[in-house]
N, C-alpha and C. Protein backbone atom coordinates (compact mmCIF):
# COMPACT_ATOMS: atom_id res chain seq x y z
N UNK A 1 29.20 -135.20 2.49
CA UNK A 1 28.49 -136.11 3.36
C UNK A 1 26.99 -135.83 3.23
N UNK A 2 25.79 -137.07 2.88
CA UNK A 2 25.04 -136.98 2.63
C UNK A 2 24.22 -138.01 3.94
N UNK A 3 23.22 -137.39 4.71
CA UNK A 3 22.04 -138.20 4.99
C UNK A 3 20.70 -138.73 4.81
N UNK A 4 20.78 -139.69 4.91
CA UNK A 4 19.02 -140.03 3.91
C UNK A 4 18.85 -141.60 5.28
N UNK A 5 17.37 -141.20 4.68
CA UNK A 5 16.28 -142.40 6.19
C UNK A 5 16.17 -143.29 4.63
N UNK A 6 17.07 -144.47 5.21
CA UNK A 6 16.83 -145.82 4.39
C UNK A 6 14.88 -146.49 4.73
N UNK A 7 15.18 -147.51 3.47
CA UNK A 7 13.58 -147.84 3.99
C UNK A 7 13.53 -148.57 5.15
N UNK A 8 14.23 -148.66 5.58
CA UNK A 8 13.95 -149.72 7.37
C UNK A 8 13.79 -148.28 7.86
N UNK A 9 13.96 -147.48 7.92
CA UNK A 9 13.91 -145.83 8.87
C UNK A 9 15.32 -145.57 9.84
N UNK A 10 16.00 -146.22 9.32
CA UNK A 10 17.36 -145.60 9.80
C UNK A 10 18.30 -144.47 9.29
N UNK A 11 18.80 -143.30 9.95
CA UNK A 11 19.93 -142.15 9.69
C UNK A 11 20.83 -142.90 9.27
N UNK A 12 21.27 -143.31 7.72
CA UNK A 12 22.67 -143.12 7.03
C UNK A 12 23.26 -142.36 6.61
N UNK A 13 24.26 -142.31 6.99
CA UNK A 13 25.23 -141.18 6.88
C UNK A 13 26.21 -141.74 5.41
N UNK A 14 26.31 -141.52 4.45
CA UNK A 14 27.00 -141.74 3.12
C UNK A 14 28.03 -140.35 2.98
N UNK A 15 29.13 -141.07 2.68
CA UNK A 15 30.15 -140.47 2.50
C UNK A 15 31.31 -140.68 0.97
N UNK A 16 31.89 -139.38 0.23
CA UNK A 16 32.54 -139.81 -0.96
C UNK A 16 33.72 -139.49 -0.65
N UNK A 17 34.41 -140.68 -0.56
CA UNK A 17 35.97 -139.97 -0.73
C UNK A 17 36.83 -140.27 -1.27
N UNK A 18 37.36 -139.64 -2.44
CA UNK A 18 37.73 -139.60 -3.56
C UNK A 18 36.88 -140.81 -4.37
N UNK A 19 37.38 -141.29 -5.04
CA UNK A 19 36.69 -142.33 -6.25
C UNK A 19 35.85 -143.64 -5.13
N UNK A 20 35.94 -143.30 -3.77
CA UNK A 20 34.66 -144.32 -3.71
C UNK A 20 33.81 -143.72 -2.87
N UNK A 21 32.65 -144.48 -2.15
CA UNK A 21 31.39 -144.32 -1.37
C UNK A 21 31.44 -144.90 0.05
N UNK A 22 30.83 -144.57 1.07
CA UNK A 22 30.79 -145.29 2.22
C UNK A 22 29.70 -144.98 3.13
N UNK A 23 28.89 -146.33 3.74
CA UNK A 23 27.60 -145.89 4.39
C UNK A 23 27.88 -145.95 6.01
N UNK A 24 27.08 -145.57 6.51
CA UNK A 24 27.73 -145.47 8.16
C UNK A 24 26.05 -145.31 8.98
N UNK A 25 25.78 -146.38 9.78
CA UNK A 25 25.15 -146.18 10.70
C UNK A 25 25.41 -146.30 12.21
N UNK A 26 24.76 -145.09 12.93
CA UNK A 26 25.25 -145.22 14.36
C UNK A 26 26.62 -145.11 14.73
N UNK A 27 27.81 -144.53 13.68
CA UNK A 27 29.12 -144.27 13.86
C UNK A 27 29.88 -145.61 13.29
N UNK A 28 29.16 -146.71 12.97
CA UNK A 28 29.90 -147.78 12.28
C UNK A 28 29.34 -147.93 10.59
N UNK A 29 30.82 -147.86 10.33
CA UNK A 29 30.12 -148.82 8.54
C UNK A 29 29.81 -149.83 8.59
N UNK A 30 28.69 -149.80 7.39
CA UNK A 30 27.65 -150.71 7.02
C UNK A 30 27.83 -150.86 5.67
N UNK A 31 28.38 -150.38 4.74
CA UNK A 31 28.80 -150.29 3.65
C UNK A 31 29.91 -149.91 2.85
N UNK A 32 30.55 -150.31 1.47
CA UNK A 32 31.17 -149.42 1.18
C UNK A 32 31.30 -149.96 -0.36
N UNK A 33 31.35 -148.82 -1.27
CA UNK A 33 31.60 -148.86 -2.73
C UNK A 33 32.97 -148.46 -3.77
N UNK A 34 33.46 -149.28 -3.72
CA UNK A 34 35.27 -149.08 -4.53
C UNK A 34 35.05 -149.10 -5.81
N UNK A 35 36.04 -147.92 -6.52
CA UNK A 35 35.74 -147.95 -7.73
C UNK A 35 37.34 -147.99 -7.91
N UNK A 36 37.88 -147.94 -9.19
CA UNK A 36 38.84 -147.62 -10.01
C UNK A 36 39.36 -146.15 -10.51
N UNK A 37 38.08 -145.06 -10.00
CA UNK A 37 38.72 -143.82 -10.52
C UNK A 37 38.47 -143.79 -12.15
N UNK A 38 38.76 -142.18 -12.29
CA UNK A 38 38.63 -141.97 -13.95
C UNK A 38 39.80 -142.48 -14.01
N UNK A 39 40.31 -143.25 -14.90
CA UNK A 39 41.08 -143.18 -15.34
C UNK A 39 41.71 -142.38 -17.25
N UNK A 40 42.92 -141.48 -17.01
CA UNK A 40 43.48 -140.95 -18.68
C UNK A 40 43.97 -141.73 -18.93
N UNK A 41 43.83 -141.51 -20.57
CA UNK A 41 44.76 -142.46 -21.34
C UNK A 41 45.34 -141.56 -22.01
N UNK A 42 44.73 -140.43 -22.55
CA UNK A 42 45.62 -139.31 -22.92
C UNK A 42 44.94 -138.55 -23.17
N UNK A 43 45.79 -136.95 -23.28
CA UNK A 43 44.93 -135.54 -23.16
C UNK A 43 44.16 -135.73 -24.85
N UNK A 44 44.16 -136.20 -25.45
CA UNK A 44 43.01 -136.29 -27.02
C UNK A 44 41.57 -137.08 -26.67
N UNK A 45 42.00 -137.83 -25.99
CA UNK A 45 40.75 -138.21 -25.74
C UNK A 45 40.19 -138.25 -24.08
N UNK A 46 39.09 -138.30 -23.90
CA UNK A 46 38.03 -138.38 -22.85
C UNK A 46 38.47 -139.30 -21.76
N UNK A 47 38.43 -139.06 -20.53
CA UNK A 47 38.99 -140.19 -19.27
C UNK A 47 38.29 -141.28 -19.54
N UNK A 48 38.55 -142.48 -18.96
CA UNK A 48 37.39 -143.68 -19.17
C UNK A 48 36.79 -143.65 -17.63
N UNK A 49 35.37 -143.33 -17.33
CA UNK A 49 34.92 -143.95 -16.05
C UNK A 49 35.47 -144.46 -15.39
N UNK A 50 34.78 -144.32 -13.97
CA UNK A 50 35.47 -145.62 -12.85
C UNK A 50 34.28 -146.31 -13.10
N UNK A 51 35.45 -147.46 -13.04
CA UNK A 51 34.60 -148.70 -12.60
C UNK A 51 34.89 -149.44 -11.90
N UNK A 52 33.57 -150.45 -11.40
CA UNK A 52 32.72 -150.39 -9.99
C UNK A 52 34.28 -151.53 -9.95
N UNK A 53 34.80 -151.91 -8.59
CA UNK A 53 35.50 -152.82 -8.38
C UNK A 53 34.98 -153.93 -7.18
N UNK A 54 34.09 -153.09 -6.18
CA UNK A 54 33.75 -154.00 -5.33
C UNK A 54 33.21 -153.12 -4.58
N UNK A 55 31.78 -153.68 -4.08
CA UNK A 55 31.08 -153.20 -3.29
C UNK A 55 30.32 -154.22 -1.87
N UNK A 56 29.86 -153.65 -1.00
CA UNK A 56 29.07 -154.69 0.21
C UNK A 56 28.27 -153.53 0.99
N UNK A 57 27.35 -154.16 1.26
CA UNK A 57 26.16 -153.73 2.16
C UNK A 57 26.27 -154.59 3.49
N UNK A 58 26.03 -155.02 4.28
CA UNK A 58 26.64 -155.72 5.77
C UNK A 58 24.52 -156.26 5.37
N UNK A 59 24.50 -157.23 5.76
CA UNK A 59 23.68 -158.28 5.45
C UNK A 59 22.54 -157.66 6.27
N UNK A 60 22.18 -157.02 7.45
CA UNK A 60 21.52 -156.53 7.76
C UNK A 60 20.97 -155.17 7.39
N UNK A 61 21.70 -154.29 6.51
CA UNK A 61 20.97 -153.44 5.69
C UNK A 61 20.70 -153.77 4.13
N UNK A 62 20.92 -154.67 3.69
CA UNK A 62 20.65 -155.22 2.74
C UNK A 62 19.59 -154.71 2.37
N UNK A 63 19.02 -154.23 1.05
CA UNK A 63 17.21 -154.45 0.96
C UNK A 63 16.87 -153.14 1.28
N UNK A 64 17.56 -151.92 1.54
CA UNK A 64 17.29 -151.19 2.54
C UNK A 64 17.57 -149.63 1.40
N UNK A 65 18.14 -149.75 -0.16
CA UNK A 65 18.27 -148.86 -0.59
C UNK A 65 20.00 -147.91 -0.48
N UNK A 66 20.44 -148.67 0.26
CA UNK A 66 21.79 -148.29 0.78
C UNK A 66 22.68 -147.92 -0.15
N UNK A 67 22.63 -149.32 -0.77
CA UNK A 67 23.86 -149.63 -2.22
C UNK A 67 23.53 -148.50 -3.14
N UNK A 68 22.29 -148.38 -3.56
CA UNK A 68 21.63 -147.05 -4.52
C UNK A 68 22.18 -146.08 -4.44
N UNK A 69 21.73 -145.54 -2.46
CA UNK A 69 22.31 -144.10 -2.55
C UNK A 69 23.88 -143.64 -2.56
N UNK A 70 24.72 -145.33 -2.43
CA UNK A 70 26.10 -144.51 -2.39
C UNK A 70 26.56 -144.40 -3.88
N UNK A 71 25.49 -145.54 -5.21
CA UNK A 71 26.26 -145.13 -6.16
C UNK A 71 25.71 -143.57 -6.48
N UNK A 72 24.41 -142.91 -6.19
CA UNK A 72 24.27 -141.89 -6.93
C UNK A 72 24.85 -140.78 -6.00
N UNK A 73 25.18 -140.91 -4.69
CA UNK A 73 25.57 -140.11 -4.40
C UNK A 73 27.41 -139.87 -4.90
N UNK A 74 27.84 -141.20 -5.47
CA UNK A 74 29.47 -141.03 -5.97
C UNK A 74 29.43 -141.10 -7.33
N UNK A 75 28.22 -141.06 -8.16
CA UNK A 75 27.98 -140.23 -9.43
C UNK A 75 27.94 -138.97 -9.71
N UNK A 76 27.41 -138.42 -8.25
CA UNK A 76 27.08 -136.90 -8.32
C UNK A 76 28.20 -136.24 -8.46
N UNK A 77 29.76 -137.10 -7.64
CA UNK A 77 30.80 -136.67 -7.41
C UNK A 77 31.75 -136.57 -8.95
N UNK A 78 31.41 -138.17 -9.73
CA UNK A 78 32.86 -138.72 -10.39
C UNK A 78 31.92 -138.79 -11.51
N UNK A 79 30.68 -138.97 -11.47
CA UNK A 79 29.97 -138.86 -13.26
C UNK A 79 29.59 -140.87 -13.14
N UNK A 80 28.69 -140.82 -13.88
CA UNK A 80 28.38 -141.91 -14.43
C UNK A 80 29.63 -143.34 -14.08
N UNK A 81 29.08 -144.30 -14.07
CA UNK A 81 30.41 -145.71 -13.64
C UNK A 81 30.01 -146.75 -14.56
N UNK A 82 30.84 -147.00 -14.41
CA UNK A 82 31.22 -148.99 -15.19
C UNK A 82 30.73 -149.23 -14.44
N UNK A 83 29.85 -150.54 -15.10
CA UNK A 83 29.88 -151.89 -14.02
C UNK A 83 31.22 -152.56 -14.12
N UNK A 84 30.81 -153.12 -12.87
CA UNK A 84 31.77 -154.14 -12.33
C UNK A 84 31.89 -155.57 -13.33
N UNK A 85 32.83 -156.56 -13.75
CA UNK A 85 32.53 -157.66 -14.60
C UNK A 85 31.18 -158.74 -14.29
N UNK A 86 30.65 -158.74 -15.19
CA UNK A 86 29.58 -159.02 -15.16
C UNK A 86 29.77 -161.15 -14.91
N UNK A 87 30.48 -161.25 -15.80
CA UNK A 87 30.88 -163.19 -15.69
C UNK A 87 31.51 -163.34 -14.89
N UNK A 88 31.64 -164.24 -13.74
CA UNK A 88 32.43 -165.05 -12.81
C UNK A 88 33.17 -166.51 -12.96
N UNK A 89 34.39 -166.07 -12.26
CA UNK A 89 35.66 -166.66 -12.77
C UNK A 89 36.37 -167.01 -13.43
N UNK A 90 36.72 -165.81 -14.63
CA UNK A 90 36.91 -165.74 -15.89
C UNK A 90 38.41 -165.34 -15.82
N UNK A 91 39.46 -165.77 -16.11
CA UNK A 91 40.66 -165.46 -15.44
C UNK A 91 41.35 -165.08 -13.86
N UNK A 92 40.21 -165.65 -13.11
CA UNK A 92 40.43 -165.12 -11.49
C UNK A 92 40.66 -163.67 -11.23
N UNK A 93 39.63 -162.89 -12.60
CA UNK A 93 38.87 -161.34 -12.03
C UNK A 93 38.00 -161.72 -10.95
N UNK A 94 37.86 -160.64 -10.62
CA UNK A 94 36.66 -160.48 -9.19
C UNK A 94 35.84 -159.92 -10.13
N UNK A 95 34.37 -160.16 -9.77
CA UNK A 95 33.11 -160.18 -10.64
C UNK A 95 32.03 -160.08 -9.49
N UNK A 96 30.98 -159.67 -10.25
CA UNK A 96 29.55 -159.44 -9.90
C UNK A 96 28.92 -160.61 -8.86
N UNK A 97 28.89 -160.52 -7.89
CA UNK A 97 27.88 -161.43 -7.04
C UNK A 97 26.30 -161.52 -7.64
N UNK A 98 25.45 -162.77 -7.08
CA UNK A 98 23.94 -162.12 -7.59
C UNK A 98 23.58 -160.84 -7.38
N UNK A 99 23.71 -160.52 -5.79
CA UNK A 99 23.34 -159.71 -5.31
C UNK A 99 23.70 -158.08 -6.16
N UNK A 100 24.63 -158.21 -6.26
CA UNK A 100 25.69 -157.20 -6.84
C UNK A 100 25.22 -156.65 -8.37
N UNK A 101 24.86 -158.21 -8.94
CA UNK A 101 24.24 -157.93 -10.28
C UNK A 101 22.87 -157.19 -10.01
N UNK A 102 22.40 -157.53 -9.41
CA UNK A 102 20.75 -157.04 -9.26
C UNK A 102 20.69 -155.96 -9.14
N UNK A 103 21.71 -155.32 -8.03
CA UNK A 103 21.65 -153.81 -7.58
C UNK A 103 22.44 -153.18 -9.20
N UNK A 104 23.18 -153.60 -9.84
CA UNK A 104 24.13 -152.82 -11.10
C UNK A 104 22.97 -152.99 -12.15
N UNK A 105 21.86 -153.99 -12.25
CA UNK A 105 20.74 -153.73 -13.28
C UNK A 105 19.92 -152.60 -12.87
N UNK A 106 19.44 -152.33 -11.76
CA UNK A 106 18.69 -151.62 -10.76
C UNK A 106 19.19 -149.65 -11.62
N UNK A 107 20.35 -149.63 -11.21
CA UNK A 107 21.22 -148.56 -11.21
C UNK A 107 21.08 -148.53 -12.44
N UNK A 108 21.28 -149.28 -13.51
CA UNK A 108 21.56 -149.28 -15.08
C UNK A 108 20.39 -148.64 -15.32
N UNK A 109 19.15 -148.82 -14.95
CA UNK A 109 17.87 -148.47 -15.53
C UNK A 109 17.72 -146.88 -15.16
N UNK A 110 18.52 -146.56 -13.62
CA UNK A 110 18.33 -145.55 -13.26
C UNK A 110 19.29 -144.82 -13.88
N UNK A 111 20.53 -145.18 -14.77
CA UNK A 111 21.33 -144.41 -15.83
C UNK A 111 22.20 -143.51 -14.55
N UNK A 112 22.93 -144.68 -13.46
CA UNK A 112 23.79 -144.23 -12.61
C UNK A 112 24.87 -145.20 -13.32
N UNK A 113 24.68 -146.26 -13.69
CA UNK A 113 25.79 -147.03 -14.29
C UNK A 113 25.85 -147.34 -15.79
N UNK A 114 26.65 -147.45 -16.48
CA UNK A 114 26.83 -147.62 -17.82
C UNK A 114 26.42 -149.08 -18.57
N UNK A 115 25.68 -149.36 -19.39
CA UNK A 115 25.60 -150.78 -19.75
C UNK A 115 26.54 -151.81 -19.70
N UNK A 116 26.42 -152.82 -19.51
CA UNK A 116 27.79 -154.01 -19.54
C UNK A 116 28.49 -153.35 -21.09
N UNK A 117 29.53 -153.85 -21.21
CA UNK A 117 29.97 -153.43 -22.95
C UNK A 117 29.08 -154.46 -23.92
N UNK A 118 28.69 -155.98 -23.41
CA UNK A 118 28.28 -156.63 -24.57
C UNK A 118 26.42 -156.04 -24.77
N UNK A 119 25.84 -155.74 -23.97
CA UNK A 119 24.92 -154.83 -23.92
C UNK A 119 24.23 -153.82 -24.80
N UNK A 120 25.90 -153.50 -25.10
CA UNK A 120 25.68 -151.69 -25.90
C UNK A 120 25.86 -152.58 -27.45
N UNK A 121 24.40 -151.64 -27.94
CA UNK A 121 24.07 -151.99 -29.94
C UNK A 121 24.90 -151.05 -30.65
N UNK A 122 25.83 -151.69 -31.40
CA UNK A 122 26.99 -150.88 -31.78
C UNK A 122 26.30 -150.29 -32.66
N UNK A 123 25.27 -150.40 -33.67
CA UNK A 123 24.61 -149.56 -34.80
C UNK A 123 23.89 -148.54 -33.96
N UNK A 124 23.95 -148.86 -32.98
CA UNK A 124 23.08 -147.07 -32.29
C UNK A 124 24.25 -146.07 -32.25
C-alpha cells in the first residue's frame, strides 16, 4: 500500500493485489487497474506480461495523475505490462478508450508499458 498527494492535493491510498491496482480516496474507490497476470506458456521460455485489461479513474479524479501511479506502482510489483488493444471493435474485444489511450501513450514513454506490438521495428 502506497500513498501519494495527487495533483488536486488529495491522500490516495493505491493498493496491489495480486495482478491488479486500486486507488482509494477517503475510504472509497476511485479507481482501479485489471490486468491479465503473467501469464506461462512453458518452463523454456519467459512468462508473457500482464496485460492491461481494463482500467477507470471515477471522472472526478481524472487529470489528477491517479491512473500513472497505479500502473507504476503494479509495475513495481509484476514488471513492465501490455497495453491493452489498441483498435476498437474488432471482434467484440474490449479495447482502449481515448482516454485510456492517452494515459497507455503517457506510460509508454515512461517505459511502464510495453509498445503496442505493431509499434515494435522488428529490425531493431
Amino acid at each position: 500500500m502506497v500513498f501519494f498527494l495527487d495533483k488536486a492535493g488529495r491522500d490516495i491510498r493505491i493498493e496491489v493485489n495480486g495482478d491488479c491496482a486500486y486507488a482509494y480516496h477517503d475510504g472509497k474507490k476511485v479507481g482501479d487497474l485489471i490486468t491479465t497476470g503473467r501469464r506461462e506458456i512453458d518452463e523454456r521460455s519467459p512468462d508473457i506480461p500482464a496485460e492491461i485489461t481494463g482500467w477507470e479513474v471515477n471522472e472526478a479524479y481524472r487529470g489528477a495523475g491517479i491512473a500513472t501511479e497505479m500502473v507504476s506502482q503494479l509495475v513495481d510489483e509484476i514488471g513492465t505490462l501490455l497495453p491493452g488493444k489498441r483498435d476498437r471493435g474488432i471482434g467484440g474485444e474490449n479495447a482502449l478508450t481515448d482516454d485510456g489511450l492517452y494515459i497507455t501513450l503517457k506510460c509508454q514513454k515512461l517505459e511502464l508499458i510495453y509498445p503496442f506490438p505493431d509499434d515494435v521495428d522488428p529490425s531493431s
